[in-house]
PDB file of N, CA and C in Angstrom:
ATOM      1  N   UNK A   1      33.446 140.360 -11.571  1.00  0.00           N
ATOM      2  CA  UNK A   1      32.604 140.351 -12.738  1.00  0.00           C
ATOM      3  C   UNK A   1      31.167 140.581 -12.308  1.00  0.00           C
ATOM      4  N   UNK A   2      30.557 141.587 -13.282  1.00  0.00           N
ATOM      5  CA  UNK A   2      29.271 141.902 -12.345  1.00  0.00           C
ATOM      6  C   UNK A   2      28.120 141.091 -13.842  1.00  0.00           C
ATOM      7  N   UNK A   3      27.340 140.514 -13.319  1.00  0.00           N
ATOM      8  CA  UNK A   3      26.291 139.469 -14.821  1.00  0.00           C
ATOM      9  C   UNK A   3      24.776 140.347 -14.317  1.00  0.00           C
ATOM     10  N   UNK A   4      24.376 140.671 -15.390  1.00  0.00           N
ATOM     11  CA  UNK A   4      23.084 141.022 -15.907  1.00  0.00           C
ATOM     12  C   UNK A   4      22.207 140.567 -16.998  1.00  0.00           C
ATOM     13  N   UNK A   5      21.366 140.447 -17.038  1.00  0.00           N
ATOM     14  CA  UNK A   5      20.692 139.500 -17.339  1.00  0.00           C
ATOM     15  C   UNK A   5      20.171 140.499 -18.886  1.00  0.00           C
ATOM     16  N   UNK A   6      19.669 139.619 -19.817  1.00  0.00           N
ATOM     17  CA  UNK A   6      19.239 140.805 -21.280  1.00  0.00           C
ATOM     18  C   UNK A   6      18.791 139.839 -21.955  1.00  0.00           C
ATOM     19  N   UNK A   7      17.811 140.274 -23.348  1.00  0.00           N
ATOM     20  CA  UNK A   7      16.923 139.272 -23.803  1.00  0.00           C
ATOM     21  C   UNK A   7      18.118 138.398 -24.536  1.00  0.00           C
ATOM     22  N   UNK A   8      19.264 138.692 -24.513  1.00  0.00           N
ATOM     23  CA  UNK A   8      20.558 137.696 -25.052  1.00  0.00           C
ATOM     24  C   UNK A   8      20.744 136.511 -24.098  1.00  0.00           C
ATOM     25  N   UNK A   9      20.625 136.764 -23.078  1.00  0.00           N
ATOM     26  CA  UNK A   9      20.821 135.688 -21.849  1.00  0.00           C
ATOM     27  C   UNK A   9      21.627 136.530 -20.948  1.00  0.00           C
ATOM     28  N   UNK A  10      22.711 135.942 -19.769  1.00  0.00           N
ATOM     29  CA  UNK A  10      23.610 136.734 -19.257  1.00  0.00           C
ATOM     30  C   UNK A  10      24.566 137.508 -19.906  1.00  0.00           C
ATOM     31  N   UNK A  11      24.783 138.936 -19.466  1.00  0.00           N
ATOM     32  CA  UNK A  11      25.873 139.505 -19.903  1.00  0.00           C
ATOM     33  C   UNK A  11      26.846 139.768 -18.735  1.00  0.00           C
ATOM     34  N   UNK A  12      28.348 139.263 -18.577  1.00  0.00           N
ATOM     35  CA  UNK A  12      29.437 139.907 -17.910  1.00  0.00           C
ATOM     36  C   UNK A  12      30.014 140.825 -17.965  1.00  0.00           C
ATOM     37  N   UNK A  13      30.488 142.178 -16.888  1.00  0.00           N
ATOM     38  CA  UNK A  13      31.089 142.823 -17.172  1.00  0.00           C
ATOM     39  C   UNK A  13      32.140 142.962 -15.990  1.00  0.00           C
ATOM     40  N   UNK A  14      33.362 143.224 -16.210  1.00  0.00           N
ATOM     41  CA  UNK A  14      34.296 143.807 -15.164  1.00  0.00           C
ATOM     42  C   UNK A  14      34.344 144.800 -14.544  1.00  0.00           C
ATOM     43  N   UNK A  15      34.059 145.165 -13.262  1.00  0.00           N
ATOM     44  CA  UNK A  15      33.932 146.312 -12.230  1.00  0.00           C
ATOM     45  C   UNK A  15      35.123 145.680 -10.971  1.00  0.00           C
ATOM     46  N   UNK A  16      35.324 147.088 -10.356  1.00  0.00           N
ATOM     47  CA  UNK A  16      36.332 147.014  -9.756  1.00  0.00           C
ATOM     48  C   UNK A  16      35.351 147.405  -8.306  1.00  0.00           C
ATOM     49  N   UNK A  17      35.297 146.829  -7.491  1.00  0.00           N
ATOM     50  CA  UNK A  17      34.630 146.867  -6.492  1.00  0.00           C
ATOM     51  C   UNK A  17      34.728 147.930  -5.333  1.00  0.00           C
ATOM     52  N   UNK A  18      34.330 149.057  -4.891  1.00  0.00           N
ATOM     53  CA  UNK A  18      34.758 150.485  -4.512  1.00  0.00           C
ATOM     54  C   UNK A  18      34.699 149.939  -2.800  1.00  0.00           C
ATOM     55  N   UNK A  19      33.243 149.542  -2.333  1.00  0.00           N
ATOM     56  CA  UNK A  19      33.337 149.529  -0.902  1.00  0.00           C
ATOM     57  C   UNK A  19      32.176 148.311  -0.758  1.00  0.00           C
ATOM     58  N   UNK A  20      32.642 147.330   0.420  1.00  0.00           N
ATOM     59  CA  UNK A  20      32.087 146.185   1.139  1.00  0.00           C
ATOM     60  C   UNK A  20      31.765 146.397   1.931  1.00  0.00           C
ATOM     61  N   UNK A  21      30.398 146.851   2.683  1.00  0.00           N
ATOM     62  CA  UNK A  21      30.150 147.147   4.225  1.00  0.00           C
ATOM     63  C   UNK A  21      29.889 145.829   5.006  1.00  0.00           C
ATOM     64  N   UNK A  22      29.538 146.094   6.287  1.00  0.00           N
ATOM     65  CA  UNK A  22      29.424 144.617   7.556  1.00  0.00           C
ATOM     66  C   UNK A  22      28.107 144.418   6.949  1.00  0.00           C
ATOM     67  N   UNK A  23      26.877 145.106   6.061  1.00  0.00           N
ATOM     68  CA  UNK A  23      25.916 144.315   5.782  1.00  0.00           C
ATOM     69  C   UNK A  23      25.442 143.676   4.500  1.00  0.00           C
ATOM     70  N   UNK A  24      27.033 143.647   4.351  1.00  0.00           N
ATOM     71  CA  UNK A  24      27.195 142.626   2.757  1.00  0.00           C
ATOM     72  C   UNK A  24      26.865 143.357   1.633  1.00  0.00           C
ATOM     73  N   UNK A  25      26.590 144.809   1.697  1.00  0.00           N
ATOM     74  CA  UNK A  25      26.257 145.438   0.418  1.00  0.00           C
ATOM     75  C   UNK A  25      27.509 145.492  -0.127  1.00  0.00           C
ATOM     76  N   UNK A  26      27.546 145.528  -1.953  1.00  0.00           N
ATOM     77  CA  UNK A  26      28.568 145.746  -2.765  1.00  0.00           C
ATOM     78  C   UNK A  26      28.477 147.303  -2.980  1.00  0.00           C
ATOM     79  N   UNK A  27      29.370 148.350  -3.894  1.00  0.00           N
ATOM     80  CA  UNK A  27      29.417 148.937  -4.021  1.00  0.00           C
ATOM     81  C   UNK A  27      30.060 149.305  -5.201  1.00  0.00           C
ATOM     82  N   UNK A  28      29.619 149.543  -6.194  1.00  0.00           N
ATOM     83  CA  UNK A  28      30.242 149.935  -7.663  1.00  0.00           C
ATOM     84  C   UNK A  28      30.031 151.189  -8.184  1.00  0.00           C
ATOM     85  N   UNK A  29      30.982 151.996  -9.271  1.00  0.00           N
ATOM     86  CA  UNK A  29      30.845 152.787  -9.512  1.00  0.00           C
ATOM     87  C   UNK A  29      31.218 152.533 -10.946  1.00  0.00           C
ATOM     88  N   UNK A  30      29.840 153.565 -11.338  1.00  0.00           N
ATOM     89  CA  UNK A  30      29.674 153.201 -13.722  1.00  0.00           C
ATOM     90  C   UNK A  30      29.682 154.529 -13.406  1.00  0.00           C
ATOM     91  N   UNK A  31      29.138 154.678 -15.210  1.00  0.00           N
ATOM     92  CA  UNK A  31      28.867 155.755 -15.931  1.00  0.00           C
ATOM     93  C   UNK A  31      27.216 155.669 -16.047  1.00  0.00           C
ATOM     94  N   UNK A  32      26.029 156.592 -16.076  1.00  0.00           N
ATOM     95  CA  UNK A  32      25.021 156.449 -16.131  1.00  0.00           C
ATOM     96  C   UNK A  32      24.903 156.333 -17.857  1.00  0.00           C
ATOM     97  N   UNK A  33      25.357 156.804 -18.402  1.00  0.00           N
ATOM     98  CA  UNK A  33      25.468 156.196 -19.964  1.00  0.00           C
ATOM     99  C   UNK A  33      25.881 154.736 -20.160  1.00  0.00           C
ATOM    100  N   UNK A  34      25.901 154.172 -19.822  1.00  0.00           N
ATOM    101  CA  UNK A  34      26.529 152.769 -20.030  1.00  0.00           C
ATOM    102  C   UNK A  34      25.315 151.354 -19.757  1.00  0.00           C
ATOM    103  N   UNK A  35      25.314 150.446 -20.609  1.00  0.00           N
ATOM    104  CA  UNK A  35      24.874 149.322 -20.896  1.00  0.00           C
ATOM    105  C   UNK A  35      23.910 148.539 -19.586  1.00  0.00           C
ATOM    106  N   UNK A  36      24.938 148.396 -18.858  1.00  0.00           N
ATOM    107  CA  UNK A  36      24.902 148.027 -17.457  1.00  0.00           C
ATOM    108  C   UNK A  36      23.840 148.879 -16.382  1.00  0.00           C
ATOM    109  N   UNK A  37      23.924 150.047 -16.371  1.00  0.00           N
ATOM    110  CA  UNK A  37      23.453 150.982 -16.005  1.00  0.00           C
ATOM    111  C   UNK A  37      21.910 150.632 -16.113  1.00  0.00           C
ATOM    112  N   UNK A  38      21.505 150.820 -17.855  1.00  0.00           N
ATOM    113  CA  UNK A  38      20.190 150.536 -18.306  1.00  0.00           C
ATOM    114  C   UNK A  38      19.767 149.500 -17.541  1.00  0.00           C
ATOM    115  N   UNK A  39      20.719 148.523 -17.735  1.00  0.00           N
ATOM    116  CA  UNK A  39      20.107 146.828 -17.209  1.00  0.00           C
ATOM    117  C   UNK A  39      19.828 146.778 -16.125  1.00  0.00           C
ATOM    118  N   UNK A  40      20.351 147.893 -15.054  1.00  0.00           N
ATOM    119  CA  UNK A  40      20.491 147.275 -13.534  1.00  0.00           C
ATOM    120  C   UNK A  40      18.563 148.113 -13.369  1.00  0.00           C
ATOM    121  N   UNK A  41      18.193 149.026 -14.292  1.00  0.00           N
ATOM    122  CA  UNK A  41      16.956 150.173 -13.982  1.00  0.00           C
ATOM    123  C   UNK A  41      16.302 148.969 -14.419  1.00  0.00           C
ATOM    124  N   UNK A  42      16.382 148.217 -15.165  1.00  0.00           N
ATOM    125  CA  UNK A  42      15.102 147.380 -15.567  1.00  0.00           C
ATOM    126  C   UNK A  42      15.019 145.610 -15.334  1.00  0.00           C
ATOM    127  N   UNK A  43      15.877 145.694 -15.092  1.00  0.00           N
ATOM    128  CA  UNK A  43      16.070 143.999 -14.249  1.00  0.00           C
ATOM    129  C   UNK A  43      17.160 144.039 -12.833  1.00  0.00           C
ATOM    130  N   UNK A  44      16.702 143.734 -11.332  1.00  0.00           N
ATOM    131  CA  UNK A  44      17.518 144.355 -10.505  1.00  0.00           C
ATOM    132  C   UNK A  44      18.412 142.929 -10.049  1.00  0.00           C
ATOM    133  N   UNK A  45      17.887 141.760 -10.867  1.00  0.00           N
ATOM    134  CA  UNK A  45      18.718 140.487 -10.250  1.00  0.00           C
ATOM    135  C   UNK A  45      20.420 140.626 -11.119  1.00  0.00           C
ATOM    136  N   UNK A  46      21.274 140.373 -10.123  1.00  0.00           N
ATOM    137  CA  UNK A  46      22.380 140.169 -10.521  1.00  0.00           C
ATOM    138  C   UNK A  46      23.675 139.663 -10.034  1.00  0.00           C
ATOM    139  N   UNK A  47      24.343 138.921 -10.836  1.00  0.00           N
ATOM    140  CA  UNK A  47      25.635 138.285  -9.944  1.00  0.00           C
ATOM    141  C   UNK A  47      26.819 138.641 -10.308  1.00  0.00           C
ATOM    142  N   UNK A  48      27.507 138.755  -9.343  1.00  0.00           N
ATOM    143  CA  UNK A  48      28.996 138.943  -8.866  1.00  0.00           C
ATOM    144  C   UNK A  48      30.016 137.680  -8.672  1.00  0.00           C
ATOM    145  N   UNK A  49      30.925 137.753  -9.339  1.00  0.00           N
ATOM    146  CA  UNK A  49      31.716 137.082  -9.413  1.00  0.00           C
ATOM    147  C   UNK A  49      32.704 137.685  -9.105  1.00  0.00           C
ATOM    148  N   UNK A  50      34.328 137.033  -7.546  1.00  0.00           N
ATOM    149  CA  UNK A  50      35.503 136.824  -7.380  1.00  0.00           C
ATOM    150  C   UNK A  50      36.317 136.055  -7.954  1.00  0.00           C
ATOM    151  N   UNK A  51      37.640 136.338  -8.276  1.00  0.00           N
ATOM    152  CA  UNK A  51      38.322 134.832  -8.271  1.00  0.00           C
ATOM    153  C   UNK A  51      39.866 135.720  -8.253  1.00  0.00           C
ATOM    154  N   UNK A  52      40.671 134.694  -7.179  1.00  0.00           N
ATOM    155  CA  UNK A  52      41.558 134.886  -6.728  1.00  0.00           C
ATOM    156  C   UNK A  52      42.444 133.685  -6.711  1.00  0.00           C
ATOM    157  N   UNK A  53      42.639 133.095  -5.430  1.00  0.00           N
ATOM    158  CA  UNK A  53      43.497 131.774  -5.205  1.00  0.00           C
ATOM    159  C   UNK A  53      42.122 130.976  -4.813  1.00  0.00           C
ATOM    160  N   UNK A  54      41.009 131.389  -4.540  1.00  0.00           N
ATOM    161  CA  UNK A  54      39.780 130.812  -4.538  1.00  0.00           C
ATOM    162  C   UNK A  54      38.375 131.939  -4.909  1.00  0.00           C
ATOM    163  N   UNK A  55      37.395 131.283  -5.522  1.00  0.00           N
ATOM    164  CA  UNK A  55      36.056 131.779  -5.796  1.00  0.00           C
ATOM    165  C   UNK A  55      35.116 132.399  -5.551  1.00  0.00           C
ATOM    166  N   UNK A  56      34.303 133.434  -5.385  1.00  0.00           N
ATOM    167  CA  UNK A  56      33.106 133.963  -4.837  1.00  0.00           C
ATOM    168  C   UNK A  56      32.134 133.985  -5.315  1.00  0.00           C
ATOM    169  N   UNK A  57      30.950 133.211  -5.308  1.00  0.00           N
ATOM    170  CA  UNK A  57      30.312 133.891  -5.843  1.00  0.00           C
ATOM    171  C   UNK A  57      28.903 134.474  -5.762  1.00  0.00           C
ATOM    172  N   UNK A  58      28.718 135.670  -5.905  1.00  0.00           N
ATOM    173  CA  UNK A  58      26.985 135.846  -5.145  1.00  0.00           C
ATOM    174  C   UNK A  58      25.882 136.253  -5.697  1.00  0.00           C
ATOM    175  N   UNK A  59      24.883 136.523  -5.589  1.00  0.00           N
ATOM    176  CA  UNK A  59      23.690 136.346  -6.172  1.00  0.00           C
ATOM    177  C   UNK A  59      22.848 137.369  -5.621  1.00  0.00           C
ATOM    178  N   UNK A  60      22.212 138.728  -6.204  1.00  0.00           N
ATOM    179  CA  UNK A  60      21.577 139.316  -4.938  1.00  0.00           C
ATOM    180  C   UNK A  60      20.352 140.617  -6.387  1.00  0.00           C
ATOM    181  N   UNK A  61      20.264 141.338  -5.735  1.00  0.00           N
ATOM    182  CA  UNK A  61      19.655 142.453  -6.037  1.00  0.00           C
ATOM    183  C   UNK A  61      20.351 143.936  -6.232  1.00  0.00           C
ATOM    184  N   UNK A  62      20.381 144.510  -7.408  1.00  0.00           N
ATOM    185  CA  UNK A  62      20.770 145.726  -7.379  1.00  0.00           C
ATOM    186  C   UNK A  62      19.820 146.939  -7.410  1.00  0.00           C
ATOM    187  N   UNK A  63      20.822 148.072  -6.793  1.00  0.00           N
ATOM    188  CA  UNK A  63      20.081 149.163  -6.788  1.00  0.00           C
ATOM    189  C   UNK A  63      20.631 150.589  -7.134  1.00  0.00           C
ATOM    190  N   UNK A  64      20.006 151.490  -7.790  1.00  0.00           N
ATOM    191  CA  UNK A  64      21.223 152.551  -8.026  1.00  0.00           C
ATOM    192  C   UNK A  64      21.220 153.311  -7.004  1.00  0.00           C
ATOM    193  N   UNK A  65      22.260 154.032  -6.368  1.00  0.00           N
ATOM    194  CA  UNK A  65      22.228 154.968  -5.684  1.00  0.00           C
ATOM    195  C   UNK A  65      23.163 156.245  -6.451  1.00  0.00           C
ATOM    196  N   UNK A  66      22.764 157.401  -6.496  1.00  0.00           N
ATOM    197  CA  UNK A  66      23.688 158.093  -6.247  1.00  0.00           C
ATOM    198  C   UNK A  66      24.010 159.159  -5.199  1.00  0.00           C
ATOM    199  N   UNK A  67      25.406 158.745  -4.680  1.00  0.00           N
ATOM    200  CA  UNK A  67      25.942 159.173  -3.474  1.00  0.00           C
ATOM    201  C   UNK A  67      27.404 159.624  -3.726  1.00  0.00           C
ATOM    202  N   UNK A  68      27.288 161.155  -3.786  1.00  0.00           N
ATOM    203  CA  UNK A  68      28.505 162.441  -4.170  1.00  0.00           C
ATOM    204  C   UNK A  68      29.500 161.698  -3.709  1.00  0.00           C
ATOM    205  N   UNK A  69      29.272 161.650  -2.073  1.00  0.00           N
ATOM    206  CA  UNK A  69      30.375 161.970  -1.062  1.00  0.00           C
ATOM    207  C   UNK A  69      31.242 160.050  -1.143  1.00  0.00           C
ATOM    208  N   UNK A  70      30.453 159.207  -2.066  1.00  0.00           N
ATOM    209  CA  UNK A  70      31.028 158.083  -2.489  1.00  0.00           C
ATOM    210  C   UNK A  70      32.039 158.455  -3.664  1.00  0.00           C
ATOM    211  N   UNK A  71      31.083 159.033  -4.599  1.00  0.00           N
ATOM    212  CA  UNK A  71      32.159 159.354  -5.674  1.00  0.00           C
ATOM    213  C   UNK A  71      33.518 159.896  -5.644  1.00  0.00           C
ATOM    214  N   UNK A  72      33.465 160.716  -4.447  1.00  0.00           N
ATOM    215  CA  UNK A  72      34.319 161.804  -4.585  1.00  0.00           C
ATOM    216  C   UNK A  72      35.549 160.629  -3.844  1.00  0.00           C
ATOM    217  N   UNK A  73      34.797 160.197  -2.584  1.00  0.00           N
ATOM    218  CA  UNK A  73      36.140 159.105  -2.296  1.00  0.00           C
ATOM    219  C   UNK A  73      36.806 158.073  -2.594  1.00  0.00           C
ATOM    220  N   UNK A  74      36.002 157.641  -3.753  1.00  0.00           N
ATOM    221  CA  UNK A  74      36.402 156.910  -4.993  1.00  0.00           C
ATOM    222  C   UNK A  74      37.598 157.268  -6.039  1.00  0.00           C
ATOM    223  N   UNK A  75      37.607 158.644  -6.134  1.00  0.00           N
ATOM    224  CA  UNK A  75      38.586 159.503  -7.348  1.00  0.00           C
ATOM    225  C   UNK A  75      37.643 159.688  -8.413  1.00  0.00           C
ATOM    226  N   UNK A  76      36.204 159.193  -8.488  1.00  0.00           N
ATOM    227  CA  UNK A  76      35.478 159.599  -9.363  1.00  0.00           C
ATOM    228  C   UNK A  76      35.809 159.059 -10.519  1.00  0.00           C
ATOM    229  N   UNK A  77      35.865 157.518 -10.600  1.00  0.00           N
ATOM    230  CA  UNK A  77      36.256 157.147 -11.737  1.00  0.00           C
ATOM    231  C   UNK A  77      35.718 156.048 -12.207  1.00  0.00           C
ATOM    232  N   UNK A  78      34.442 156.002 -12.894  1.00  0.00           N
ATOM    233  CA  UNK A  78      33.574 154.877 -12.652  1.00  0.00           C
ATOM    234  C   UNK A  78      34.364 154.031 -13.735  1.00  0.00           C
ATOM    235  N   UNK A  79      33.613 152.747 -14.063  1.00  0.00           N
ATOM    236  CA  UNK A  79      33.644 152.048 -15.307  1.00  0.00           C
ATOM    237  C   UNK A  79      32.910 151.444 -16.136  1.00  0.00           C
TER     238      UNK A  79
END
């Protein structure tokens, strides 16, 4: 669950998490039309939420990138 913040308070959304590198960056893939998108250009704090047979949860900074040669090894299928 990725939370962004809006003059509503937090908003949650479900993302499917593409790539985890060794320096803890997340990696997601949207649509640049989309809600989330806006939010991440104008407020960059945001949290991530796991949950499995136990919890994750983290707290950090976002940033957009766009990077082809991610997309493409993704299947190009944001959300």
């Amino acid at each position: 669950m990725l939370k962004t913040e809006s003059d509503e308070g937090l908003v949650s959304r479900p993302l499917k998490t593409q790539e985890v590198n060794f320096d803890f960056d997340l990696c997601f893939l949207t649509k640049k039309e989309t809600d989330k998108h806006r939010k991440i250009l104008h407020g960059k704090e945001v949290n991530v939420d796991y949950a499995r047979k136990s919890y994750v949860f983290v707290s950090g900074q976002a940033k957009i990138v766009e990077d082809q040669t991610r997309k493409r090894k993704s299947g190009g299928n944001p959300t």
